[in-house]
N, C-alpha and C. Protein backbone atom coordinates (compact mmCIF):
# COMPACT_ATOMS: atom_id res chain seq x y z
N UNK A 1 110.53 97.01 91.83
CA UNK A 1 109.18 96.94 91.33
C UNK A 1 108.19 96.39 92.36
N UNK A 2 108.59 95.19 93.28
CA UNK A 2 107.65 94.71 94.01
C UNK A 2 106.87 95.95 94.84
N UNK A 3 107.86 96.89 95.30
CA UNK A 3 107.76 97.41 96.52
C UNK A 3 107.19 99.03 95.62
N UNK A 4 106.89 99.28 94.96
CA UNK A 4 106.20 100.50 93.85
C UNK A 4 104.73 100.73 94.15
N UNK A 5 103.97 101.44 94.17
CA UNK A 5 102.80 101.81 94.00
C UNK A 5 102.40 101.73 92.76
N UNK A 6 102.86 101.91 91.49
CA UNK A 6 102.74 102.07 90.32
C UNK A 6 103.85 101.65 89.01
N UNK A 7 103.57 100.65 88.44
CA UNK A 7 104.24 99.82 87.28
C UNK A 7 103.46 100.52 86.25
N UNK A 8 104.58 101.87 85.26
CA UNK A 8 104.17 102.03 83.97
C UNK A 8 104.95 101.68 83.33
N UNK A 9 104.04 100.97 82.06
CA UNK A 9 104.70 100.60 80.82
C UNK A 9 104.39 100.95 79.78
N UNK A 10 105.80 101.58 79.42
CA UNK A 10 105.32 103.20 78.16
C UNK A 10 105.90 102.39 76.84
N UNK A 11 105.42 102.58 75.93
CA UNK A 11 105.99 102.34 74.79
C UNK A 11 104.96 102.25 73.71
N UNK A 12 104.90 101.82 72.17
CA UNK A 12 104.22 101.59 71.58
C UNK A 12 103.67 100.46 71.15
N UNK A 13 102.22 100.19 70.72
CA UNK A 13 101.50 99.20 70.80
C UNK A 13 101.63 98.46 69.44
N UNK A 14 102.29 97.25 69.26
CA UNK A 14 102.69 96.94 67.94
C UNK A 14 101.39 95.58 67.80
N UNK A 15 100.15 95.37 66.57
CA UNK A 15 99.66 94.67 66.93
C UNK A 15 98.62 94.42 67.76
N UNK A 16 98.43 95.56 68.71
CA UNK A 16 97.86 94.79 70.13
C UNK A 16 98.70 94.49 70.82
N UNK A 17 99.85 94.48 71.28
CA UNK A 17 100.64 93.82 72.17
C UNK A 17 101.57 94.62 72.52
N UNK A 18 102.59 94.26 73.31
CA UNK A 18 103.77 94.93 74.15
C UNK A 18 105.19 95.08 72.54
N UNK A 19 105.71 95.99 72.59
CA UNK A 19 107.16 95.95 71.80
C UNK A 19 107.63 94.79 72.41
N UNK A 20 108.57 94.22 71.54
CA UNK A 20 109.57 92.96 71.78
C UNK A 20 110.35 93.65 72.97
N UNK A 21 110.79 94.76 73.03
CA UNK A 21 111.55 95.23 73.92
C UNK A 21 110.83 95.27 75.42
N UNK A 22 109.93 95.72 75.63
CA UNK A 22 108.95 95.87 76.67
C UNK A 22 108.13 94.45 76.94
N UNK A 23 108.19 93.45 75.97
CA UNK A 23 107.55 92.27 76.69
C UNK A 23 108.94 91.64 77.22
N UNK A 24 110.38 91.76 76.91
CA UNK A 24 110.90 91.31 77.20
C UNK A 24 111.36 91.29 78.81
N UNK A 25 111.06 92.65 79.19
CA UNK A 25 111.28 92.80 80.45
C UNK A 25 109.86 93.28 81.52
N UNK A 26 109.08 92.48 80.95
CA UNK A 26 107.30 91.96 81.77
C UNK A 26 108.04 90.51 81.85
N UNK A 27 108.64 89.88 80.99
CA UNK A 27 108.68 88.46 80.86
C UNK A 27 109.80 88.31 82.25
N UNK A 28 111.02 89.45 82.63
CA UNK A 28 111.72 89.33 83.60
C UNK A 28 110.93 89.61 84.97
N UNK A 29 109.89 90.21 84.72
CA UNK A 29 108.98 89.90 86.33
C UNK A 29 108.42 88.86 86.56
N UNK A 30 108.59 88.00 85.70
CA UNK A 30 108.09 86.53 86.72
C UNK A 30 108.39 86.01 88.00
N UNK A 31 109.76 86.66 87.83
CA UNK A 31 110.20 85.77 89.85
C UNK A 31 110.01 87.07 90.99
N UNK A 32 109.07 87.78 90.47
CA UNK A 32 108.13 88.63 91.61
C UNK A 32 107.01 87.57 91.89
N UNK A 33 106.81 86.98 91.29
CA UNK A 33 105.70 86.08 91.82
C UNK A 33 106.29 84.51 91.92
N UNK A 34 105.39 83.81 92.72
CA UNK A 34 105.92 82.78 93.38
C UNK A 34 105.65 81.85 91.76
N UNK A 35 106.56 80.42 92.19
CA UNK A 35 106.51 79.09 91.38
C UNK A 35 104.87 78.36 91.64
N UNK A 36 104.35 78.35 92.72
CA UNK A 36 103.19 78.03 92.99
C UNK A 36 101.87 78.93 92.21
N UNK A 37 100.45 78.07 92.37
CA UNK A 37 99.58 78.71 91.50
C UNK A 37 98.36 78.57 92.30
N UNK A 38 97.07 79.68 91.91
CA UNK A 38 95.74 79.80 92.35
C UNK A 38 95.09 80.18 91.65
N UNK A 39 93.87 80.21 91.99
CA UNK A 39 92.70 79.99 91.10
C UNK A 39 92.14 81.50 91.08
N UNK A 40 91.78 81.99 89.88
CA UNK A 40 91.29 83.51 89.69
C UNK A 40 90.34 83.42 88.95
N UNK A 41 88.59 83.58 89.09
CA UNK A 41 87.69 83.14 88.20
C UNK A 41 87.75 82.25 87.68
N UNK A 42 87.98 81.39 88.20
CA UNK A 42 88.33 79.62 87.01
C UNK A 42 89.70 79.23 86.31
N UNK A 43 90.45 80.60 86.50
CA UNK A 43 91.61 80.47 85.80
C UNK A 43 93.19 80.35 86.80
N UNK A 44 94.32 79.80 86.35
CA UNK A 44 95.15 79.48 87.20
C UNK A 44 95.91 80.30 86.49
N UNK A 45 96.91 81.24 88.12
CA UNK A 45 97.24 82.07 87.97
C UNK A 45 98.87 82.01 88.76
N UNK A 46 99.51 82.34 88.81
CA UNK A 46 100.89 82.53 89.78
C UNK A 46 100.49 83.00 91.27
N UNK A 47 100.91 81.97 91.93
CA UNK A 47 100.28 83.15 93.45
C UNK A 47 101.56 84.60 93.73
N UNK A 48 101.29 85.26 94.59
CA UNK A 48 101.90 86.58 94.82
C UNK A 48 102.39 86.22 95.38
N UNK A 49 104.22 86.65 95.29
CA UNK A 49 105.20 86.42 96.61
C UNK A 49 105.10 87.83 97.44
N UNK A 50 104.78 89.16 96.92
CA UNK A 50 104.51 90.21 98.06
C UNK A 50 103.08 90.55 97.89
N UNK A 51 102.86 91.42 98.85
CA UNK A 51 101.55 91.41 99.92
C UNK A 51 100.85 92.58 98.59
N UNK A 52 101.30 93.74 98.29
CA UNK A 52 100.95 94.81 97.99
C UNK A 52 101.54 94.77 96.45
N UNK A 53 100.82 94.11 95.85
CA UNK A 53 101.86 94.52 94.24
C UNK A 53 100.98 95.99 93.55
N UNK A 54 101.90 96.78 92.55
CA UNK A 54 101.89 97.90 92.16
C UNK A 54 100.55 97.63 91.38
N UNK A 55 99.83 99.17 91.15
CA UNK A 55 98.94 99.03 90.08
C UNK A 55 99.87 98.89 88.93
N UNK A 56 99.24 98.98 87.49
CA UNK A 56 99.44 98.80 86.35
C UNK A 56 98.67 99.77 85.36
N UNK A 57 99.63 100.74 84.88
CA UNK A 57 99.20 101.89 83.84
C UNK A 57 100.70 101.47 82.85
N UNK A 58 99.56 101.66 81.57
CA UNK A 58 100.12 101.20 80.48
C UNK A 58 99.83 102.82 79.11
N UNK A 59 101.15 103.11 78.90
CA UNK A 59 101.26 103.95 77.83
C UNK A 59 101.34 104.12 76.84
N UNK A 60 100.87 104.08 75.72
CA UNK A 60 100.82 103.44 74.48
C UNK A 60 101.62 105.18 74.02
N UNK A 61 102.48 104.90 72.50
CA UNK A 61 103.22 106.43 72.41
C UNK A 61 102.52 106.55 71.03
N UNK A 62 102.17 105.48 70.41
CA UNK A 62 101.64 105.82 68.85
C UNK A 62 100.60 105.59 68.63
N UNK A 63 99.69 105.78 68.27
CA UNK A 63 98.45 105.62 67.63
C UNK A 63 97.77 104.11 67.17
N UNK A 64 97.68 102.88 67.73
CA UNK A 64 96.84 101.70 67.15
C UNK A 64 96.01 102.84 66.53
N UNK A 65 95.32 101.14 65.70
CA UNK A 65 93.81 101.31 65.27
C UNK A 65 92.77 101.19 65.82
N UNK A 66 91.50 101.12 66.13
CA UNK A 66 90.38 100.80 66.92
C UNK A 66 90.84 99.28 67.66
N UNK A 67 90.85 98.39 66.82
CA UNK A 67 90.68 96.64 67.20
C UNK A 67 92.15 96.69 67.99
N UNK A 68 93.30 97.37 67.33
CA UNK A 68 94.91 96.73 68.07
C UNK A 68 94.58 97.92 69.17
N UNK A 69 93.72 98.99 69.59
CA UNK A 69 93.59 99.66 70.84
C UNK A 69 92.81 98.67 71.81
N UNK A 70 91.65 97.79 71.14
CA UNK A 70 90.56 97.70 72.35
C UNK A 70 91.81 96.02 72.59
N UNK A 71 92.60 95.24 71.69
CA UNK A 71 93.39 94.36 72.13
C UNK A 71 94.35 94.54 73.05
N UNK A 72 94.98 95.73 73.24
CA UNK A 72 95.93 96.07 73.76
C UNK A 72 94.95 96.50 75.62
N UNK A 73 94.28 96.85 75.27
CA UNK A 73 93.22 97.44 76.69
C UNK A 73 93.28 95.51 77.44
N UNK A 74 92.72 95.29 76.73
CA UNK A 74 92.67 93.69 76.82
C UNK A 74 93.85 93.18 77.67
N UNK A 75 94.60 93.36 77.18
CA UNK A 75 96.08 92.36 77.34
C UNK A 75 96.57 93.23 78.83
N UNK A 76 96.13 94.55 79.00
CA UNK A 76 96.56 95.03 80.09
C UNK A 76 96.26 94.48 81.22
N UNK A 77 94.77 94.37 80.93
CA UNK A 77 93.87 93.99 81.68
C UNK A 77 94.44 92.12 82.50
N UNK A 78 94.83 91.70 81.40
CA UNK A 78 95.13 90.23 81.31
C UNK A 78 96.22 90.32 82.47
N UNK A 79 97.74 91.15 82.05
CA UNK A 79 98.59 91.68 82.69
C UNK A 79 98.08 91.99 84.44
N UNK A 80 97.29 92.77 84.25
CA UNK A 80 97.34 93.13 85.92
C UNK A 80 96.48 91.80 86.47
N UNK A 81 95.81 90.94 86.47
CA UNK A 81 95.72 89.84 86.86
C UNK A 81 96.94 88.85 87.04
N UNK A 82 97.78 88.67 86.16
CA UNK A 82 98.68 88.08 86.18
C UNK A 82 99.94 88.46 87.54
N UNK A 83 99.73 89.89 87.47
CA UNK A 83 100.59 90.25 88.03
C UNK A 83 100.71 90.65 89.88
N UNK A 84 98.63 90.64 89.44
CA UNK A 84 97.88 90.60 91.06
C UNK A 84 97.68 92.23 91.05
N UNK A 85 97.51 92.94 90.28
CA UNK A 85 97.28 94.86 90.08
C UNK A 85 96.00 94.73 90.56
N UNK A 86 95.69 95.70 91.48
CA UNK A 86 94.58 96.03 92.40
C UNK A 86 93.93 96.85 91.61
N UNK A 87 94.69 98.04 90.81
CA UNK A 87 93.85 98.77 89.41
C UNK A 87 94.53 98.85 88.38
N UNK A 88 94.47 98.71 87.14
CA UNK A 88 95.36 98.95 85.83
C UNK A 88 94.42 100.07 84.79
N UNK A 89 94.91 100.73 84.09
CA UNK A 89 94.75 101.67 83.18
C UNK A 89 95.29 101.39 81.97
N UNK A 90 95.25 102.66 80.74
CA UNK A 90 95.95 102.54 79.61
C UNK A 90 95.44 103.94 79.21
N UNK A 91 96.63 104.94 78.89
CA UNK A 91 96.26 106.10 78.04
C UNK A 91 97.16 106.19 76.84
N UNK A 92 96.52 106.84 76.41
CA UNK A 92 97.22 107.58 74.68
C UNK A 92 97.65 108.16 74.72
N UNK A 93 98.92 108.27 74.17
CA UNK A 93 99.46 110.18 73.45
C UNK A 93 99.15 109.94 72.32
N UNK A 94 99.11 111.44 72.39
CA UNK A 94 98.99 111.69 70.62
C UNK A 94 100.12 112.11 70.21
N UNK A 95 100.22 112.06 68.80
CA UNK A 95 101.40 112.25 68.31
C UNK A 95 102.26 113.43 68.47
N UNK A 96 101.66 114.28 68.66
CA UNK A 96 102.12 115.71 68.94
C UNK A 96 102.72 116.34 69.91
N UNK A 97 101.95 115.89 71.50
CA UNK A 97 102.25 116.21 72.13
C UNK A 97 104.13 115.31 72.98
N UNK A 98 104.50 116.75 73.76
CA UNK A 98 105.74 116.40 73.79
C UNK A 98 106.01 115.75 75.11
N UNK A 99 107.30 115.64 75.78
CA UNK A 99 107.82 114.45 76.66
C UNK A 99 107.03 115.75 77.41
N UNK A 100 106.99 116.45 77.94
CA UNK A 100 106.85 117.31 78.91
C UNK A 100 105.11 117.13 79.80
N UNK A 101 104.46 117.05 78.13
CA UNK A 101 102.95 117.17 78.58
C UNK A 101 102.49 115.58 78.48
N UNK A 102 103.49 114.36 78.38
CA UNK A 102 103.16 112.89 78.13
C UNK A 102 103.52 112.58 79.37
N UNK A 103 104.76 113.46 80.44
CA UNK A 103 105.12 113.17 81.79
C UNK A 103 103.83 113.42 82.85
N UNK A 104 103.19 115.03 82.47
CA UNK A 104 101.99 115.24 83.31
C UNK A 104 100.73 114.23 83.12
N UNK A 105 100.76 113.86 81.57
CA UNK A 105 99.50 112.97 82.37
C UNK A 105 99.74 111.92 82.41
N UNK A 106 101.14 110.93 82.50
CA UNK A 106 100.66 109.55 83.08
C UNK A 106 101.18 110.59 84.89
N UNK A 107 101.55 111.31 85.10
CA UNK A 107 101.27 111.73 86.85
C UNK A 107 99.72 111.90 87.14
N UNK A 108 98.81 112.59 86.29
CA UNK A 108 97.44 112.51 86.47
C UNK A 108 96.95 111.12 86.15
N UNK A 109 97.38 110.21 85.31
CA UNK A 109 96.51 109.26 85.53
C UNK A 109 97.01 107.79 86.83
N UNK A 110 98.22 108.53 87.00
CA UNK A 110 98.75 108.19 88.48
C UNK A 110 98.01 108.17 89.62
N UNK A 111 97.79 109.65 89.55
CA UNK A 111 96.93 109.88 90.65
C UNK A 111 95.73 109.38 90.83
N UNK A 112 95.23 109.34 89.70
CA UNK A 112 93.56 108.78 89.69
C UNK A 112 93.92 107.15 89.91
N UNK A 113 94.46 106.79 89.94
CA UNK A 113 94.37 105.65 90.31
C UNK A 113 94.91 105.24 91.97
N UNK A 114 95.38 106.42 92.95
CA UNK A 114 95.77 105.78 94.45
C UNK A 114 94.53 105.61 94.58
C-alpha cells in the first residue's frame, strides 16, 4: 500500500461510515505512518513514514441516503488527511450496474485523479 498510486476502498456505506470489515483493515494501516505527530490546520495528525502516500478513492456499492452520503464524503475526506492523500474521491454504484461496468469506472475515476 505505501508504495501504490491509488488506495480504493470499495464496499458499502453503513451509517456514514466504513463496514466493520473495511474499517477494520484502514485501522491495520496505522504502522504506514510513523508513532510521531504534526500539525495539519490546527489539528494533530500522524507524521508520514513514506514520501509519496497513495491517493484515496472510496466506493460506496449501495445506496446511503442524502445525510449518510454527504457523512461518508466527510469521513473520506477526514481519511485522506489522516493518511497524508494528495487527492481523495468517492463514487456510487448504482444498484444495477454490474462488476464489469463498477471496474471501468473506479479506472476512470482513477484516472482523473493522476
Amino acid at each position: 500500500m505505501p508504495h501504490s498510486d491509488i488506495l480504493v476502498l470499495m464496499g458499502p456505506c453503513f451509517f456514514g461510515t466504513h463496514s466493520p470489515l473495511l474499517k477494520k483493515a484502514l485501522d491495520r494501516c496505522i504502522p504506514f505512518l510513523l508513532p510521531f505527530f504534526r500539525k495539519i490546520h490546527g489539528e494533530v495528525h500522524h507524521k508520514l513514514r513514506y514520501r509519496n502516500p497513495p491517493c484515496l478513492l472510496a466506493v460506496i456499492t449501495e445506496r446511503p441516503d442524502e445525510q449518510e452520503s454527504a457523512t461518508y464524503h466527510r469521513l473520506i475526506e477526514r481519511n485522506a488527511i489522516n493518511l497524508g492523500s494528495p487527492m481523495n474521491g468517492v463514487i456510487q454504484l448504482e444498484e444495477d450496474e454490474g462488476g464489469d461496468l463498477a471496474v471501468r469506472m473506479v479506472i476512470e475515476a482513477m484516472e482523473g485523479m493522476r
